[in-house]
N, C-alpha and C. Protein backbone atom coordinates (compact mmCIF):
# COMPACT_ATOMS: atom_id res chain seq x y z
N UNK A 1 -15.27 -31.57 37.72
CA UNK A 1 -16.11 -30.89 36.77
C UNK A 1 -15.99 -29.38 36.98
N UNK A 2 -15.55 -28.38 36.03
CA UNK A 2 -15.57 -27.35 35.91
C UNK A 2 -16.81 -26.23 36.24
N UNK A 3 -16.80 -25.45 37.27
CA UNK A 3 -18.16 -24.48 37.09
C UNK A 3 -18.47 -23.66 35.88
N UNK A 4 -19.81 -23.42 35.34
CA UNK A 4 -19.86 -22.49 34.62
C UNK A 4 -19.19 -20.93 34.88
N UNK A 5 -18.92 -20.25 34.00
CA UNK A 5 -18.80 -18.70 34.20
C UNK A 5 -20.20 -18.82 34.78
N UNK A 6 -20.06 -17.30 35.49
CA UNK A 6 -21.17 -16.63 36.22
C UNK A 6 -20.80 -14.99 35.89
N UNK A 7 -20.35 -14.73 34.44
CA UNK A 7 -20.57 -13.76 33.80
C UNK A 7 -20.31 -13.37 32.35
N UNK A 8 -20.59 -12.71 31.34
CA UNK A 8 -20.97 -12.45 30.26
C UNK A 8 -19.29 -11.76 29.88
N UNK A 9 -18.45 -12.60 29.25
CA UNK A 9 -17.32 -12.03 28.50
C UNK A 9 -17.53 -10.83 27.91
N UNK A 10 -18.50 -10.65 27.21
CA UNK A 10 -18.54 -8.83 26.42
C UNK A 10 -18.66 -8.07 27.15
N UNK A 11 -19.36 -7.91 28.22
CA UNK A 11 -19.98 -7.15 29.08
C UNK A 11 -18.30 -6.75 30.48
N UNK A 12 -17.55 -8.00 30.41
CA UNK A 12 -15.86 -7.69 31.03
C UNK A 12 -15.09 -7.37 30.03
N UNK A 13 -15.14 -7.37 29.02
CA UNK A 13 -14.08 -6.87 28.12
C UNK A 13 -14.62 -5.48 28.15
N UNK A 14 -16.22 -4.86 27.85
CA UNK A 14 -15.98 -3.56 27.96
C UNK A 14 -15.83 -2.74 29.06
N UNK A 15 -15.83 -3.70 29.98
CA UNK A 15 -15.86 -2.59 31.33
C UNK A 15 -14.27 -2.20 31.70
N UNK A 16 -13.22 -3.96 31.19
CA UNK A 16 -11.97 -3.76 31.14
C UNK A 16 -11.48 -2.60 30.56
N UNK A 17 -12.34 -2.49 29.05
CA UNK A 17 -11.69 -1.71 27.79
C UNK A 17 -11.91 -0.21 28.34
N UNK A 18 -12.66 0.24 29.55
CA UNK A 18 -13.37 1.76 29.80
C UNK A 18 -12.07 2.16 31.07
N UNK A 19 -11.85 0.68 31.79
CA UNK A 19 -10.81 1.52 32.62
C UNK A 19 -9.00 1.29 31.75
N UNK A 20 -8.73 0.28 31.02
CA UNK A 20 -7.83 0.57 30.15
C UNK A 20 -7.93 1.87 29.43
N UNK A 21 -8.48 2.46 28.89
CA UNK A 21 -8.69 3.74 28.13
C UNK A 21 -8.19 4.85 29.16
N UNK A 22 -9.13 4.30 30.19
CA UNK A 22 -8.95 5.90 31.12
C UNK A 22 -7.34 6.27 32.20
N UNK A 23 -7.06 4.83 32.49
CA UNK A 23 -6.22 4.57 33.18
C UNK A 23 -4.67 4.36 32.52
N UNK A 24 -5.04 3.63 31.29
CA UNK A 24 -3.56 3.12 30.54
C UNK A 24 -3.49 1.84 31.11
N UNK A 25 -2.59 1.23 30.60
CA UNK A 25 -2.51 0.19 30.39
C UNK A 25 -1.56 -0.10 31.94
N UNK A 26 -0.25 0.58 32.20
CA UNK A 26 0.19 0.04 33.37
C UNK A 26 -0.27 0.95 34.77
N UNK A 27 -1.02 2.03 34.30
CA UNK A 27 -2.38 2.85 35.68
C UNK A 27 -3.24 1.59 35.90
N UNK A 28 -3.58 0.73 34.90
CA UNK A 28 -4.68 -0.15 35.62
C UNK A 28 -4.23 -1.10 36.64
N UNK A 29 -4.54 -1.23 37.77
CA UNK A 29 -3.64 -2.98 38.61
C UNK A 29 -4.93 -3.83 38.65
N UNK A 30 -4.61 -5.11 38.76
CA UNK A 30 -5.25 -6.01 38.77
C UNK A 30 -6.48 -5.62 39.98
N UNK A 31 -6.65 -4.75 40.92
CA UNK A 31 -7.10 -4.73 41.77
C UNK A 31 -8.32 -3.77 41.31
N UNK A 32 -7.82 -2.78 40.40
CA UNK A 32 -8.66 -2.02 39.28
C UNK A 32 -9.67 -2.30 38.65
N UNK A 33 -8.68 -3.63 37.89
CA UNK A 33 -9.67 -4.25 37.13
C UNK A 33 -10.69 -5.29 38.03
N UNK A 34 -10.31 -5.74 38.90
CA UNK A 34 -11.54 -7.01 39.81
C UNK A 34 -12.61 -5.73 40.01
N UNK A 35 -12.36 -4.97 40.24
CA UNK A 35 -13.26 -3.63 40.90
C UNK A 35 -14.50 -3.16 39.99
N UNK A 36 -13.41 -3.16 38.68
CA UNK A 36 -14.30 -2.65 37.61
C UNK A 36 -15.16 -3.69 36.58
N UNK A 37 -14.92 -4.75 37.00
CA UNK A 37 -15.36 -5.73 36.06
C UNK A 37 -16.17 -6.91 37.07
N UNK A 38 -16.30 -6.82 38.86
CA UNK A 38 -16.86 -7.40 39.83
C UNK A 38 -16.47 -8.87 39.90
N UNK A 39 -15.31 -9.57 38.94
CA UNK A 39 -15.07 -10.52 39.07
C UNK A 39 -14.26 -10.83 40.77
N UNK A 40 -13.66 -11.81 40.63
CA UNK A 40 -13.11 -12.63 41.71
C UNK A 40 -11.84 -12.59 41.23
N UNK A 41 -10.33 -12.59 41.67
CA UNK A 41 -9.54 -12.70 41.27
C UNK A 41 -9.07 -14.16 40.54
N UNK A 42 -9.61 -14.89 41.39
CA UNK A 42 -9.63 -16.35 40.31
C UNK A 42 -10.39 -16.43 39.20
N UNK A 43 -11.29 -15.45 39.20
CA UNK A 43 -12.49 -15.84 37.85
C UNK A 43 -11.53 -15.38 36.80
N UNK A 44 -10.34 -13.99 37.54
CA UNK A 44 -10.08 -13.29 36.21
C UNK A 44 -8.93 -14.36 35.42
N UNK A 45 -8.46 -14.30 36.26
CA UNK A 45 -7.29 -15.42 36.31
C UNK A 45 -7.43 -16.55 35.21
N UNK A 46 -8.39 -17.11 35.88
CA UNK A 46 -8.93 -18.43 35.16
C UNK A 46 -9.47 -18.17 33.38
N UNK A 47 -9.95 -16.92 33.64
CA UNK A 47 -10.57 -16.54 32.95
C UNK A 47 -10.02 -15.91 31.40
N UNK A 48 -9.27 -15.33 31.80
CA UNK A 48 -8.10 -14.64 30.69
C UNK A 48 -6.52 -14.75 30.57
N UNK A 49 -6.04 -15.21 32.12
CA UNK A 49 -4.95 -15.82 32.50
C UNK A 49 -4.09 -14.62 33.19
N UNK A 50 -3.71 -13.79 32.49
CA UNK A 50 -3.24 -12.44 33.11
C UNK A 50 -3.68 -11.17 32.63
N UNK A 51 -3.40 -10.31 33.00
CA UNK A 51 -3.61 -8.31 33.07
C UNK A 51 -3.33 -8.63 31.52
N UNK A 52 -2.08 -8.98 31.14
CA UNK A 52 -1.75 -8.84 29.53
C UNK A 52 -2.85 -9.59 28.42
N UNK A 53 -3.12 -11.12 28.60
CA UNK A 53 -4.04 -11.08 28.19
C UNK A 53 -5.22 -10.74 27.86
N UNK A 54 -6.12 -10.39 28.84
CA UNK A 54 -7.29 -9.21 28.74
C UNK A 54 -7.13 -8.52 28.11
N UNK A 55 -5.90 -7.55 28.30
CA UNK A 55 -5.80 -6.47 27.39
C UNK A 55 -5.60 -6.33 26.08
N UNK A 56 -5.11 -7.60 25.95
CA UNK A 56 -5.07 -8.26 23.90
C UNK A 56 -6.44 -8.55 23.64
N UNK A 57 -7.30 -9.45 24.57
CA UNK A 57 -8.69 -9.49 24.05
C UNK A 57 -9.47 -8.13 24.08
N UNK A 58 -9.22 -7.64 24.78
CA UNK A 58 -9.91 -5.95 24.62
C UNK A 58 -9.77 -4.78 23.72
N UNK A 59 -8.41 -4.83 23.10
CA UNK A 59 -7.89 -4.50 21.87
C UNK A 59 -8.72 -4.74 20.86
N UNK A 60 -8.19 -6.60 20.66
CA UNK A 60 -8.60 -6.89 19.27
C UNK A 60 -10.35 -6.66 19.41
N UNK A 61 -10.98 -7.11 20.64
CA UNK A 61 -12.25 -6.82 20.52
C UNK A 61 -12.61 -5.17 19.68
N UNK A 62 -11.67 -4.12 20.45
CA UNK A 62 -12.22 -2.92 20.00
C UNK A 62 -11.65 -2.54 18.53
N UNK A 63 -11.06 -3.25 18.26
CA UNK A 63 -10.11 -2.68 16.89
C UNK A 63 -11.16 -3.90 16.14
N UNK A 64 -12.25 -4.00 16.22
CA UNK A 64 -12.95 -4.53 15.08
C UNK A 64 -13.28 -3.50 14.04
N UNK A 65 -13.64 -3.96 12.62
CA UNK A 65 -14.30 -3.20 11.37
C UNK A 65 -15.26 -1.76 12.20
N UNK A 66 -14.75 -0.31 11.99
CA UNK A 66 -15.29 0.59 12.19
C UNK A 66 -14.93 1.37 13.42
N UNK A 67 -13.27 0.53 14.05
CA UNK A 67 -13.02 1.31 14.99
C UNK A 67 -12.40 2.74 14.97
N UNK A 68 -12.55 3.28 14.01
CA UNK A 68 -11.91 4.30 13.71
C UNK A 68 -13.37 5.76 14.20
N UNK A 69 -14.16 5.08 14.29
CA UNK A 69 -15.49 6.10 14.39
C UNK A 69 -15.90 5.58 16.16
N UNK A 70 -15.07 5.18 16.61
CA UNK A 70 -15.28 5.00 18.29
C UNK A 70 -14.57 5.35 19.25
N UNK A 71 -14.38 6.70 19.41
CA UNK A 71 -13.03 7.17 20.43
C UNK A 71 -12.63 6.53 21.63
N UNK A 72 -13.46 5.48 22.34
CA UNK A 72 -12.91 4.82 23.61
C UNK A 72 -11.57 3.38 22.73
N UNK A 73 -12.37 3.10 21.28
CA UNK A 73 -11.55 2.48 20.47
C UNK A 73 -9.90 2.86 20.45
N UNK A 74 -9.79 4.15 20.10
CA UNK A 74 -8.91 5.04 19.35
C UNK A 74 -8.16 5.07 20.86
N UNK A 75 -8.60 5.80 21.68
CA UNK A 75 -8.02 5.32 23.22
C UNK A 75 -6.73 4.01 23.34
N UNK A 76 -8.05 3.14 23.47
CA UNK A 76 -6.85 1.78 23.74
C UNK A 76 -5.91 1.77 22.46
N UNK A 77 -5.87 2.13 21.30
CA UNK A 77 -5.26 1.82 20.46
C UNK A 77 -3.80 2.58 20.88
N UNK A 78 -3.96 4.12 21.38
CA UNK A 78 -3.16 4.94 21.65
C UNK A 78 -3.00 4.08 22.79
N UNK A 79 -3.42 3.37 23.92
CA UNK A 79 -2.59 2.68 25.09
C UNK A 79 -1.53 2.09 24.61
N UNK A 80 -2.24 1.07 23.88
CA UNK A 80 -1.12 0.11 22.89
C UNK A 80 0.19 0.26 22.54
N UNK A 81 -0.19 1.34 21.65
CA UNK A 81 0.92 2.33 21.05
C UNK A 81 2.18 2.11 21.77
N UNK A 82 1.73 3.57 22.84
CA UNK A 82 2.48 4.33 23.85
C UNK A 82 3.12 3.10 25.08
N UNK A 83 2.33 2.14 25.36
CA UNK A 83 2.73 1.48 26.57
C UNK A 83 3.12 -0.12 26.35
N UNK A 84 2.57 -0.92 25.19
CA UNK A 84 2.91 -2.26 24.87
C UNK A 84 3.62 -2.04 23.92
N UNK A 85 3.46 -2.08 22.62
CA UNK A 85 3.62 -2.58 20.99
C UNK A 85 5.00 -2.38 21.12
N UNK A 86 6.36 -1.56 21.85
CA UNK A 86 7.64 -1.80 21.52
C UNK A 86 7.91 -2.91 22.04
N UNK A 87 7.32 -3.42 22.80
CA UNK A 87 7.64 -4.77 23.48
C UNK A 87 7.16 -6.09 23.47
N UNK A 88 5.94 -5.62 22.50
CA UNK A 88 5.23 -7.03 23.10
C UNK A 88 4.83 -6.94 21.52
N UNK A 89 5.24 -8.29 20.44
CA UNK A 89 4.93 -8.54 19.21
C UNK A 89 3.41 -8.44 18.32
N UNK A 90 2.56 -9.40 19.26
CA UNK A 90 1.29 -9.74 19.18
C UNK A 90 0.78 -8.50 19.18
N UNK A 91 0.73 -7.61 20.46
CA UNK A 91 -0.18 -6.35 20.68
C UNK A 91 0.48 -5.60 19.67
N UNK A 92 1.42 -5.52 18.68
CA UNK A 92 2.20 -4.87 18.01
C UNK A 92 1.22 -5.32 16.01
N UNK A 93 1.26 -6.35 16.38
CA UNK A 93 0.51 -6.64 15.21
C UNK A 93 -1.18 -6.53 15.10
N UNK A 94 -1.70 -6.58 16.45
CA UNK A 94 -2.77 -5.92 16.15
C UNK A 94 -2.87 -4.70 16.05
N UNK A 95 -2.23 -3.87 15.92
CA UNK A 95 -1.92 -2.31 16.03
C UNK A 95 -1.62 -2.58 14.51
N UNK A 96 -0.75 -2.39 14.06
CA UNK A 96 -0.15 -2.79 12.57
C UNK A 96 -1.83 -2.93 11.56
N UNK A 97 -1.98 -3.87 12.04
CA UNK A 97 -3.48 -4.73 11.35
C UNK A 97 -4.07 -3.21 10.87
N UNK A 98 -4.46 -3.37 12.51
CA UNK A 98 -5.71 -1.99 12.22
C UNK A 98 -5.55 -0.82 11.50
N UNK A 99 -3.78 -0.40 11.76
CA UNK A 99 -3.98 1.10 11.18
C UNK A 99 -3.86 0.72 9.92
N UNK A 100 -3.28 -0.66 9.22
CA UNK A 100 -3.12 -0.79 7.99
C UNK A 100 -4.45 -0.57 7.13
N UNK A 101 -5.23 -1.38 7.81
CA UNK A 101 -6.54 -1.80 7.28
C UNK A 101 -6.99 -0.31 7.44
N UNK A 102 -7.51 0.53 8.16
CA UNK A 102 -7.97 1.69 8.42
C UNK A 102 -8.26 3.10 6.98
N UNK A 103 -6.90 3.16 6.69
CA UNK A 103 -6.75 4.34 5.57
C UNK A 103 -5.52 4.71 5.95
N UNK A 104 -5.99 5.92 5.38
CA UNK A 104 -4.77 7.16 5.22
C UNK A 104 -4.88 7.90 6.05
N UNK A 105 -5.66 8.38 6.76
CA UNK A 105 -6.41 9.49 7.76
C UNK A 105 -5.84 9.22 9.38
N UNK A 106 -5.15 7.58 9.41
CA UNK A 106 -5.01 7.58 10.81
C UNK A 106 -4.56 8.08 11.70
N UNK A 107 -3.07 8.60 11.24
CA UNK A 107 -2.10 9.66 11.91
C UNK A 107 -2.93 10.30 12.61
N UNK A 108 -3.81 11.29 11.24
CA UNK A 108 -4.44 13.04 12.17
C UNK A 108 -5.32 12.30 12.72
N UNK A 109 -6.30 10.97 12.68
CA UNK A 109 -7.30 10.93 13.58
C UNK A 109 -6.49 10.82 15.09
N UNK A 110 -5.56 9.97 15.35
CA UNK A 110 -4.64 9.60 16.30
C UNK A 110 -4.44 10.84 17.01
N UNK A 111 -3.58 11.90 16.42
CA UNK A 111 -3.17 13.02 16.72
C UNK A 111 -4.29 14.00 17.22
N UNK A 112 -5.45 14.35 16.28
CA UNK A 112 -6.35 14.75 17.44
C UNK A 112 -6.95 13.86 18.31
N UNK A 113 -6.93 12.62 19.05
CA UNK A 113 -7.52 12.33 19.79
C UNK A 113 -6.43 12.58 20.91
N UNK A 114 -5.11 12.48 20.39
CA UNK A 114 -4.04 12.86 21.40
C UNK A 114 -4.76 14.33 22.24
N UNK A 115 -4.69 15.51 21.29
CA UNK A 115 -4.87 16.29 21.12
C UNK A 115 -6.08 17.16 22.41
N UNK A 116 -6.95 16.08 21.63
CA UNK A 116 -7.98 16.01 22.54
C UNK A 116 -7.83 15.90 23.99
N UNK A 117 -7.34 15.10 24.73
CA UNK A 117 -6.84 14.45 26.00
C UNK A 117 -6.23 15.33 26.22
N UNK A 118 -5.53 16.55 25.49
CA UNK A 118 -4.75 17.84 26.60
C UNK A 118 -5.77 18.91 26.74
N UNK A 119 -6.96 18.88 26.81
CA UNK A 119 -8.26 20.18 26.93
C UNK A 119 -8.76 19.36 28.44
């Protein structure tokens, strides 16, 4: 018989999504994330399966309706970008999705948040 979790998925995806943002995607190590999210390495494991997965659920979590008005959003999106989406299909199409869905505006929002990160 399986144990319950003994923690709240939203509450690890955003703590994942704060050091993905700050760190990037291959700055974070698994050792990062147990740190930042207080799991167990088996919980994470079990839990999401690998570093890559998490980071697709943390994505699509943040690239929900209105991520364009949430700069830790805009962050991972620029992780994505810059460090998965030439390689990896899936994280490539949620990227796609969003800026499609988004507008016209995404570039310059993108670009100053780049922008931003050199002050």
């Amino acid at each position: 018989m399986a144990r319950p979790r003994n923690f709240e998925e939203d509450t690890v995806l955003a703590q994942a999504a704060q050091l993905f943002a700050g760190l990037g995607y291959n700055g974070a190590s698994i050792d990062d994330l147990l740190t930042a999210t207080g799991l167990q390495r088996g919980s994470l494991y079990k839990a999401f399966g690998s570093k890559r997965n998490l980071f697709e659920k943390v994505l699509a979590a943040a690239l929900a309706p209105g991520w364009t008005d949430r700069p830790a959003a805009v962050d991972l999106l620029i992780v994505a970008l810059k460090e998965l989406a030439s390689e990896d299909a899936p994280i490539a199409a949620l990227c796609r999705q969003a800026i499609l869905e988004s507008g016209t505006d995404t570039a310059q929002l993108l670009g100053a948040r780049l922008l931003a990160h050199l002050d």
